[in-house]
N, C-alpha and C. Protein backbone atom coordinates (compact mmCIF):
# COMPACT_ATOMS: atom_id res chain seq x y z
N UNK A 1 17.93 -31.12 -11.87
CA UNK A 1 18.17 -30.41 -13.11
C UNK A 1 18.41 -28.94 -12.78
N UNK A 2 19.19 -28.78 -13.71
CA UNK A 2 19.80 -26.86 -13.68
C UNK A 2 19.15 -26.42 -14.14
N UNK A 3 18.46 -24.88 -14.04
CA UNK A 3 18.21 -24.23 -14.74
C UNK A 3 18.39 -22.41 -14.38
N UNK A 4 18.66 -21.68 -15.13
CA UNK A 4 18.66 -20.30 -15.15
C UNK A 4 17.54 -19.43 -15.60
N UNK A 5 17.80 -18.25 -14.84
CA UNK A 5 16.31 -17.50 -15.16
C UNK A 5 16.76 -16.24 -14.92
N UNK A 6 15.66 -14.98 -15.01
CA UNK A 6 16.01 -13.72 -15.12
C UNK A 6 14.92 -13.40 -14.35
N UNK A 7 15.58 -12.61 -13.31
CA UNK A 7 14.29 -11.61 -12.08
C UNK A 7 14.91 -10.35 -11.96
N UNK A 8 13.45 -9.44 -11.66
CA UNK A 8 13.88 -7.95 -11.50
C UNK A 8 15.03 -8.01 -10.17
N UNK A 9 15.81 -7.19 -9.39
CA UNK A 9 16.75 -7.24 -8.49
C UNK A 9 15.94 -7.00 -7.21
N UNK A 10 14.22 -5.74 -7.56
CA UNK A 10 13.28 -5.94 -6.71
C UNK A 10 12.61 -7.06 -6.12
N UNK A 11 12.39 -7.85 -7.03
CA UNK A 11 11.58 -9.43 -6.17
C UNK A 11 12.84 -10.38 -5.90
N UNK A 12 13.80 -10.50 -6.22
CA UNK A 12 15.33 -11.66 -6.18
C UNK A 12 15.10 -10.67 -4.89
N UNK A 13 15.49 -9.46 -4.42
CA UNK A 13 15.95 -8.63 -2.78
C UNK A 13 14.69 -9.16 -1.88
N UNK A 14 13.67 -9.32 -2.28
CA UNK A 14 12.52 -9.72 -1.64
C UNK A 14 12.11 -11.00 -1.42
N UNK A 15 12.21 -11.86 -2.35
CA UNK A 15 12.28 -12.97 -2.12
C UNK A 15 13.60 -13.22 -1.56
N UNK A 16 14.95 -12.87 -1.23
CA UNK A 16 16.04 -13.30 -0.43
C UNK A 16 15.06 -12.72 0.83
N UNK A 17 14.58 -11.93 1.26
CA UNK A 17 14.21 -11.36 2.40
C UNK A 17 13.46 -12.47 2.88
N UNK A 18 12.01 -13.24 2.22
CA UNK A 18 11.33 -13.71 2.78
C UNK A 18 12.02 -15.31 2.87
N UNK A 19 13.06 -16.07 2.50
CA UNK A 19 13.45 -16.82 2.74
C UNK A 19 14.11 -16.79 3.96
N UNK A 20 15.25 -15.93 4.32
CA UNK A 20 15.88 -15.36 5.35
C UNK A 20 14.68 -15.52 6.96
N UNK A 21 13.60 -14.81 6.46
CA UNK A 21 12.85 -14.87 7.63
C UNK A 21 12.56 -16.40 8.06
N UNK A 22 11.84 -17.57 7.07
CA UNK A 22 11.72 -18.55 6.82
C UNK A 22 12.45 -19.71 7.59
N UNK A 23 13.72 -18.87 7.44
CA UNK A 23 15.11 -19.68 7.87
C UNK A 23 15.56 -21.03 6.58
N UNK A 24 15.30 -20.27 5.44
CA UNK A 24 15.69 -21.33 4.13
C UNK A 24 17.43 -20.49 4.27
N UNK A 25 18.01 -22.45 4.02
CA UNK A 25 19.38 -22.19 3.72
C UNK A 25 20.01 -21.63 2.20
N UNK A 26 19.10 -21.77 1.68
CA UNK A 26 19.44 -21.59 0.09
C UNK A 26 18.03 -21.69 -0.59
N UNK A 27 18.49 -20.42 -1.59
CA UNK A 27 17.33 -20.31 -2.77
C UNK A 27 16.79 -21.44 -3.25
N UNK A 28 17.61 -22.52 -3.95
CA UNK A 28 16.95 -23.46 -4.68
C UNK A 28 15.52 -23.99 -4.03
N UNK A 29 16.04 -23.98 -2.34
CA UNK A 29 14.75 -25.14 -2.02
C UNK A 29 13.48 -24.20 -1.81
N UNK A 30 14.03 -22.72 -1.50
CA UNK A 30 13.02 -22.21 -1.86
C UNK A 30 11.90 -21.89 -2.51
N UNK A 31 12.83 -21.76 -3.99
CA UNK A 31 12.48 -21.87 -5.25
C UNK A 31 11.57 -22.70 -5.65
N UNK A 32 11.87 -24.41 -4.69
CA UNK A 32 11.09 -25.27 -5.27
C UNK A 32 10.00 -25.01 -4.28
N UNK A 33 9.93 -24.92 -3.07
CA UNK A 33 9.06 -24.64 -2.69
C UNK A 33 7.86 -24.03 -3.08
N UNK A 34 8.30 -22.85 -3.59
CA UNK A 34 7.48 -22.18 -4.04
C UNK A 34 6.66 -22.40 -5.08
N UNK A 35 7.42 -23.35 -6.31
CA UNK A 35 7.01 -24.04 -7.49
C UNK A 35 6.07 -24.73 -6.87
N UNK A 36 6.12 -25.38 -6.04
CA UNK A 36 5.47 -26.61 -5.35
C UNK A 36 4.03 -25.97 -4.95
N UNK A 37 4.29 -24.87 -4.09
CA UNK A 37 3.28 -23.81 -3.98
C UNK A 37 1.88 -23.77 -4.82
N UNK A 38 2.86 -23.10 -5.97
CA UNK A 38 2.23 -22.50 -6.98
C UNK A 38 1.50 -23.88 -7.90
N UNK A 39 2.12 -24.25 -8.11
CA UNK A 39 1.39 -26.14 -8.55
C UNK A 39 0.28 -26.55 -8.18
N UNK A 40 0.74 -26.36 -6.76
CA UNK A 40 -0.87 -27.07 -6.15
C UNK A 40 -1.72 -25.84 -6.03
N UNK A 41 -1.66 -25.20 -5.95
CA UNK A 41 -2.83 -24.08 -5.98
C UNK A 41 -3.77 -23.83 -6.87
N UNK A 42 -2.42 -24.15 -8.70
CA UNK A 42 -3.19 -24.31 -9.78
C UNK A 42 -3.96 -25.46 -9.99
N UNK A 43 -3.55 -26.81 -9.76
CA UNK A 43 -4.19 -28.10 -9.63
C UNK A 43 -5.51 -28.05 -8.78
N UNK A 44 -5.52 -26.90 -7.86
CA UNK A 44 -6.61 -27.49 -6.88
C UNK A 44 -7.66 -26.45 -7.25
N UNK A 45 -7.34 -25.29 -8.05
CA UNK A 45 -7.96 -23.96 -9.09
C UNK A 45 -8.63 -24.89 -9.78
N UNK A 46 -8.43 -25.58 -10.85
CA UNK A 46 -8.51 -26.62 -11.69
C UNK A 46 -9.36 -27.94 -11.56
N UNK A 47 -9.24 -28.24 -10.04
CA UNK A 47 -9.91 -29.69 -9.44
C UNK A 47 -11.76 -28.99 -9.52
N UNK A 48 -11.40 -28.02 -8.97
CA UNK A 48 -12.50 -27.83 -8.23
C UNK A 48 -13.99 -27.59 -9.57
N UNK A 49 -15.32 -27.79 -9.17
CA UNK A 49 -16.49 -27.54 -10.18
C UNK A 49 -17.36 -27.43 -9.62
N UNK A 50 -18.83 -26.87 -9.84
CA UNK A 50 -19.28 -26.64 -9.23
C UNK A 50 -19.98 -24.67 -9.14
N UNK A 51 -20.71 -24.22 -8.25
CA UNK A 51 -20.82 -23.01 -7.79
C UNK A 51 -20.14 -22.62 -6.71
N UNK A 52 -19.05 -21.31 -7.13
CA UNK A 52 -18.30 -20.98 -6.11
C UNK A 52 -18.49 -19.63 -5.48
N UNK A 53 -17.83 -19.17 -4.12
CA UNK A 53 -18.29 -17.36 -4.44
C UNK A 53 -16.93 -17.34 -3.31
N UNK A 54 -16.63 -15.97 -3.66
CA UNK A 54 -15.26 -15.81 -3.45
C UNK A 54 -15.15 -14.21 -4.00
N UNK A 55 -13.42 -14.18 -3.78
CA UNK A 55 -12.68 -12.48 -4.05
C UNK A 55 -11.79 -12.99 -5.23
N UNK A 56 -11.65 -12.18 -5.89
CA UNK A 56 -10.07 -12.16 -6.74
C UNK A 56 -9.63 -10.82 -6.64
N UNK A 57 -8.43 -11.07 -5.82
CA UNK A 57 -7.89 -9.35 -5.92
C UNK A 57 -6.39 -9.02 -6.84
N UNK A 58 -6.93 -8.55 -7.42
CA UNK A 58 -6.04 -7.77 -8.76
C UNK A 58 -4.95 -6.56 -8.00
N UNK A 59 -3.63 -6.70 -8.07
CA UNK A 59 -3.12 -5.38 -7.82
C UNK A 59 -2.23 -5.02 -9.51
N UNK A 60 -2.30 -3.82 -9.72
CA UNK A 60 -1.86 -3.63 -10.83
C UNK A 60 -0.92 -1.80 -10.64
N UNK A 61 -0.53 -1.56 -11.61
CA UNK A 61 0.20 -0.74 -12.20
C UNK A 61 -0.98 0.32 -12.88
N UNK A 62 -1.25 1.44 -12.06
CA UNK A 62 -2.10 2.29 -12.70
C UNK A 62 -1.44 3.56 -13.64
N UNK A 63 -0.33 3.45 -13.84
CA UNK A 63 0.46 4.43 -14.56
C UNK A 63 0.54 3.08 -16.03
N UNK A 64 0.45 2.01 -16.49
CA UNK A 64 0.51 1.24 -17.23
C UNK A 64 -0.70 1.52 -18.35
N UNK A 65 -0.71 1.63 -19.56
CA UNK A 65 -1.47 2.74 -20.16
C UNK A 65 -2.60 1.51 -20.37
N UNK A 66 -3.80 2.04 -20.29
CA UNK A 66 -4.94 0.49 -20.75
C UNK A 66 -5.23 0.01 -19.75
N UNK A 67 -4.44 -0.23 -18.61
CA UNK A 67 -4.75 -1.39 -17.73
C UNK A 67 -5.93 -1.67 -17.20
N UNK A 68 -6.39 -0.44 -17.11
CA UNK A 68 -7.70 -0.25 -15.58
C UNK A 68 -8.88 -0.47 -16.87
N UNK A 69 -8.49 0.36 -18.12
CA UNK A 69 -9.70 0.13 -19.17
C UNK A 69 -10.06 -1.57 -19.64
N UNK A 70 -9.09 -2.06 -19.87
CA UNK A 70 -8.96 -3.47 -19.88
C UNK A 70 -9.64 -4.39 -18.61
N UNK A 71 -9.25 -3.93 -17.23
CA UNK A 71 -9.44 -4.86 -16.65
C UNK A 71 -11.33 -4.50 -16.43
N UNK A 72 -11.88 -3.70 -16.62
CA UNK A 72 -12.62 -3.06 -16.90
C UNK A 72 -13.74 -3.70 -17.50
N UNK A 73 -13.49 -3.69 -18.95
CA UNK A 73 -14.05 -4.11 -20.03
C UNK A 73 -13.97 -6.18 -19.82
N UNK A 74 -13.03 -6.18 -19.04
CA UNK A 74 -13.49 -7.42 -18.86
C UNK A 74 -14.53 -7.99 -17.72
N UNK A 75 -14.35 -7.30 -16.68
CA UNK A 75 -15.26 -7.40 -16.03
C UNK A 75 -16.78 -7.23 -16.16
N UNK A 76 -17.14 -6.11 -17.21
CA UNK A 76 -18.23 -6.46 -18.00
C UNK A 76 -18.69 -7.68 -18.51
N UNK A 77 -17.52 -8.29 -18.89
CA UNK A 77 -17.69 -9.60 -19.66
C UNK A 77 -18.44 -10.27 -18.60
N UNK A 78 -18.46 -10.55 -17.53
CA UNK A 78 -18.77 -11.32 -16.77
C UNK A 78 -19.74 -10.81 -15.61
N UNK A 79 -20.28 -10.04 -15.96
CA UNK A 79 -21.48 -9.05 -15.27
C UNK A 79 -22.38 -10.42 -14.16
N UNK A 80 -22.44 -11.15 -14.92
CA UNK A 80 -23.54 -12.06 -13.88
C UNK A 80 -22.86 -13.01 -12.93
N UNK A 81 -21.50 -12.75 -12.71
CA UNK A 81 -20.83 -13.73 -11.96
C UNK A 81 -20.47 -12.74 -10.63
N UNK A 82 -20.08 -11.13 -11.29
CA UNK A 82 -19.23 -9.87 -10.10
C UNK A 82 -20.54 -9.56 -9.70
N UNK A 83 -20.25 -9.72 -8.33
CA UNK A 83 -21.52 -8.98 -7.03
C UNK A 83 -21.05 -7.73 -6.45
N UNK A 84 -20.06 -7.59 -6.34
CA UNK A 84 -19.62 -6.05 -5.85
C UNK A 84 -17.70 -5.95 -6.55
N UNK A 85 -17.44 -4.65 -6.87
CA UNK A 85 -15.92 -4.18 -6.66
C UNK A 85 -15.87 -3.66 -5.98
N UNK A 86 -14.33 -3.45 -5.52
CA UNK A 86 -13.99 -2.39 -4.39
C UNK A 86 -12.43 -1.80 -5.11
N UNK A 87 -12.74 -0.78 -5.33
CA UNK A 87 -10.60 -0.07 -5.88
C UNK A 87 -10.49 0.65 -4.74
N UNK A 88 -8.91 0.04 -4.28
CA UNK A 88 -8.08 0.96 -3.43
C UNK A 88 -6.93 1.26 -4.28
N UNK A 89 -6.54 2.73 -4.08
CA UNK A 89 -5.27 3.81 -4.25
C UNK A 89 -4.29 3.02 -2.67
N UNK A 90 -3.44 2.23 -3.31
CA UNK A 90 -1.85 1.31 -2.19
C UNK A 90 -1.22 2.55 -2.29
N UNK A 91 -0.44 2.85 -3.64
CA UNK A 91 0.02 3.94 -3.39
C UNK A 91 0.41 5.28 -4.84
N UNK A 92 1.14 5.80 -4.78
CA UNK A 92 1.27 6.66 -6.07
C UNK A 92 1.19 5.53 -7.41
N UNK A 93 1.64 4.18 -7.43
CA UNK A 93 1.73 3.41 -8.73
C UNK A 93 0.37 2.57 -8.41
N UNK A 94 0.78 1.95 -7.75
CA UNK A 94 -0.44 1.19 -7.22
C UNK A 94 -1.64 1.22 -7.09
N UNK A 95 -2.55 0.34 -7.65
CA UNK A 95 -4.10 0.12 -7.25
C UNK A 95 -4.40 -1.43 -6.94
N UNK A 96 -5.45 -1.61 -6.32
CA UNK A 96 -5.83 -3.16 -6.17
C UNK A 96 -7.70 -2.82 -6.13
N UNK A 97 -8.26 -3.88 -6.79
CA UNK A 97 -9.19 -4.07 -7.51
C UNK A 97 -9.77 -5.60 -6.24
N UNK A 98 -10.64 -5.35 -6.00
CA UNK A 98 -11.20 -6.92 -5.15
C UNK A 98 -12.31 -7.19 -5.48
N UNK A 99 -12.33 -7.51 -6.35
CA UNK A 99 -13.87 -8.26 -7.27
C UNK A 99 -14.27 -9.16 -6.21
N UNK A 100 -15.76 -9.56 -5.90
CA UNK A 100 -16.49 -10.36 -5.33
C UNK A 100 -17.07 -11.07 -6.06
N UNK A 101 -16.75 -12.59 -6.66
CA UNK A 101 -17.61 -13.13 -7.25
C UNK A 101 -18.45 -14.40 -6.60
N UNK A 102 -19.37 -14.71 -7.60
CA UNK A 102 -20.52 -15.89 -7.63
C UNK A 102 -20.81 -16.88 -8.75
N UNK A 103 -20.47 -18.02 -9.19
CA UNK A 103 -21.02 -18.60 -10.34
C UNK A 103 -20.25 -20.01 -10.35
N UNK A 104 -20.30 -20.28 -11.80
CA UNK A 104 -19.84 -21.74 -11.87
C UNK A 104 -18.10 -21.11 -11.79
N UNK A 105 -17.19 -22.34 -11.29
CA UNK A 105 -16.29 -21.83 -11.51
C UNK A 105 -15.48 -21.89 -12.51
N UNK A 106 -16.30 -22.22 -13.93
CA UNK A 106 -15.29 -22.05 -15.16
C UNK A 106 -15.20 -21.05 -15.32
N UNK A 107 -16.49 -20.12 -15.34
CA UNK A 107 -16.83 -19.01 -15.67
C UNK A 107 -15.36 -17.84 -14.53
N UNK A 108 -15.44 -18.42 -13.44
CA UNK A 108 -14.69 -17.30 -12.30
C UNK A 108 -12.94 -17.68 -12.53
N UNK A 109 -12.99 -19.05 -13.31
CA UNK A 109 -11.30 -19.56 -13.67
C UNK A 109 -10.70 -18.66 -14.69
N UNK A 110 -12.02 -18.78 -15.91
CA UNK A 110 -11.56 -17.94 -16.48
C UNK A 110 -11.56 -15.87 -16.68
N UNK A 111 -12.49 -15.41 -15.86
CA UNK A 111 -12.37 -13.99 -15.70
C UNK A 111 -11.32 -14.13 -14.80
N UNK A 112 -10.68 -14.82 -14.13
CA UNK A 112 -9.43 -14.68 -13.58
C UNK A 112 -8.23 -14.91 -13.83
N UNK A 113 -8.01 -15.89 -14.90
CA UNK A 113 -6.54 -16.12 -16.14
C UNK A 113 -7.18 -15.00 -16.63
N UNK A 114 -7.83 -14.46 -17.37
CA UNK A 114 -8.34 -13.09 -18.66
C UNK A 114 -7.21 -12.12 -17.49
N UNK A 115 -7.33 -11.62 -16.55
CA UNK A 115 -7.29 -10.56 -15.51
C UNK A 115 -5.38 -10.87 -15.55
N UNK A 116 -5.19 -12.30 -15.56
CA UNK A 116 -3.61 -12.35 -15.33
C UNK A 116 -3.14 -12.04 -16.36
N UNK A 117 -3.83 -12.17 -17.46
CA UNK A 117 -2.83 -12.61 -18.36
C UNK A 117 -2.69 -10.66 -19.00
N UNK A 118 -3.32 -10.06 -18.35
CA UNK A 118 -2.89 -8.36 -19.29
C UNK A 118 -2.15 -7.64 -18.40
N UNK A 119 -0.82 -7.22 -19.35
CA UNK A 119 0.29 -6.41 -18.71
C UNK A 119 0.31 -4.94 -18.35
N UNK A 120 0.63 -5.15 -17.38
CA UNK A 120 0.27 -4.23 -16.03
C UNK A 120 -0.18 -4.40 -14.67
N UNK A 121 -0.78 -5.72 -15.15
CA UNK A 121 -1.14 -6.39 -13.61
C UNK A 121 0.11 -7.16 -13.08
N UNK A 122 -0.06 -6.59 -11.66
CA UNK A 122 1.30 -7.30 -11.20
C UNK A 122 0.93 -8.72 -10.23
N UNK A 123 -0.27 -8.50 -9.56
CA UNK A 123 -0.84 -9.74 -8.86
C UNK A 123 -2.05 -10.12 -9.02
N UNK A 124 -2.31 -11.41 -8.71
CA UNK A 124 -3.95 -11.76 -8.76
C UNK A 124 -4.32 -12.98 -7.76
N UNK A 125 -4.77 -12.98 -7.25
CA UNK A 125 -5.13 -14.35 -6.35
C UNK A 125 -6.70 -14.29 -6.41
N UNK A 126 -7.09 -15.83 -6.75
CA UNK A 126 -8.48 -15.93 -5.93
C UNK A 126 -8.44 -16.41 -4.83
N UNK A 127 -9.64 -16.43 -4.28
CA UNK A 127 -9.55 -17.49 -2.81
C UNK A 127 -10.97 -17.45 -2.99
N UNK A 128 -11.63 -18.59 -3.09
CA UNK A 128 -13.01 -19.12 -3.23
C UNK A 128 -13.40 -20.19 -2.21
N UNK A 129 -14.61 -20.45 -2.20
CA UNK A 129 -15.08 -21.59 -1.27
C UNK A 129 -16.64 -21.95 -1.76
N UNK A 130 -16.96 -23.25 -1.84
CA UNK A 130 -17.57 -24.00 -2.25
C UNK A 130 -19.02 -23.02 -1.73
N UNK A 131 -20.35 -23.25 -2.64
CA UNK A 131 -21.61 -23.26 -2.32
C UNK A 131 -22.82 -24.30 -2.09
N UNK A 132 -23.37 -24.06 -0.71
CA UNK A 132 -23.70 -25.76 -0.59
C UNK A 132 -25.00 -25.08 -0.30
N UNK A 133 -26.25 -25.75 -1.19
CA UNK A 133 -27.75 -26.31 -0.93
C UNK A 133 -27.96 -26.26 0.40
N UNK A 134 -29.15 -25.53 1.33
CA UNK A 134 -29.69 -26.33 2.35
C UNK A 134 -30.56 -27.14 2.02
């Protein structure tokens, strides 16, 4: 199936870059690749239950008016899950935020969709790993 879409000319130049390195002959399979990527990452975000502890690092747009107050005020929300932050200055636009969390992971699924979903943030990844009883 066809489909069309709209990207800044910054990530289309960047993503041609990182395919190129890759040695992909063409966008599409990239593309799906990447879909494919992004799929299972969410599926396996999703699989998982339990107590987790882990990072989510936020990079965002600090010239974006609200952002930092927002991401902020949410992190309050979830006071008993964040064990430490850390903000780094990337560069004149740029900040990144690396929350350390602990808890169930509905609780860490969702302070982390809350975190994607407000504009200005440009990235977010968690990377978690299971907590096991001795």
């Amino acid at each position: 199936m066809r489909i069309s879409m709209s990207l800044p000319r910054k990530l289309l130049e960047e993503f041609d870059e990182v395919l190129q390195d890759r040695g992909y002959n063409s966008r599409s399979k990239g593309i799906r690749d990447a879909l494919k990527d992004y799929m299972l990452r969410y599926q396996w975000m999703n699989e998982m239950d339990g107590e987790r502890v882990g990072t989510i690092a936020v990079i965002y747009d600090h010239h974006y008016m609200g952002v930092l107050d927002e991401i902020t005020n949410i992190q309050h929300q979830y006071t008993d899950h964040i064990n430490a932050v850390m903000h780094i200055h990337m560069n004149d636009k740029q900040c990144m935020e690396v929350i350390v969390v602990k808890g169930e992971v509905t609780q860490i699924r969702e302070l982390t969709e809350k975190i994607m979903s407000l504009k200005g943030v440009e990235h977010v990844k968690l990377t978690s790993s299971g907590v096991k009883d001795h």
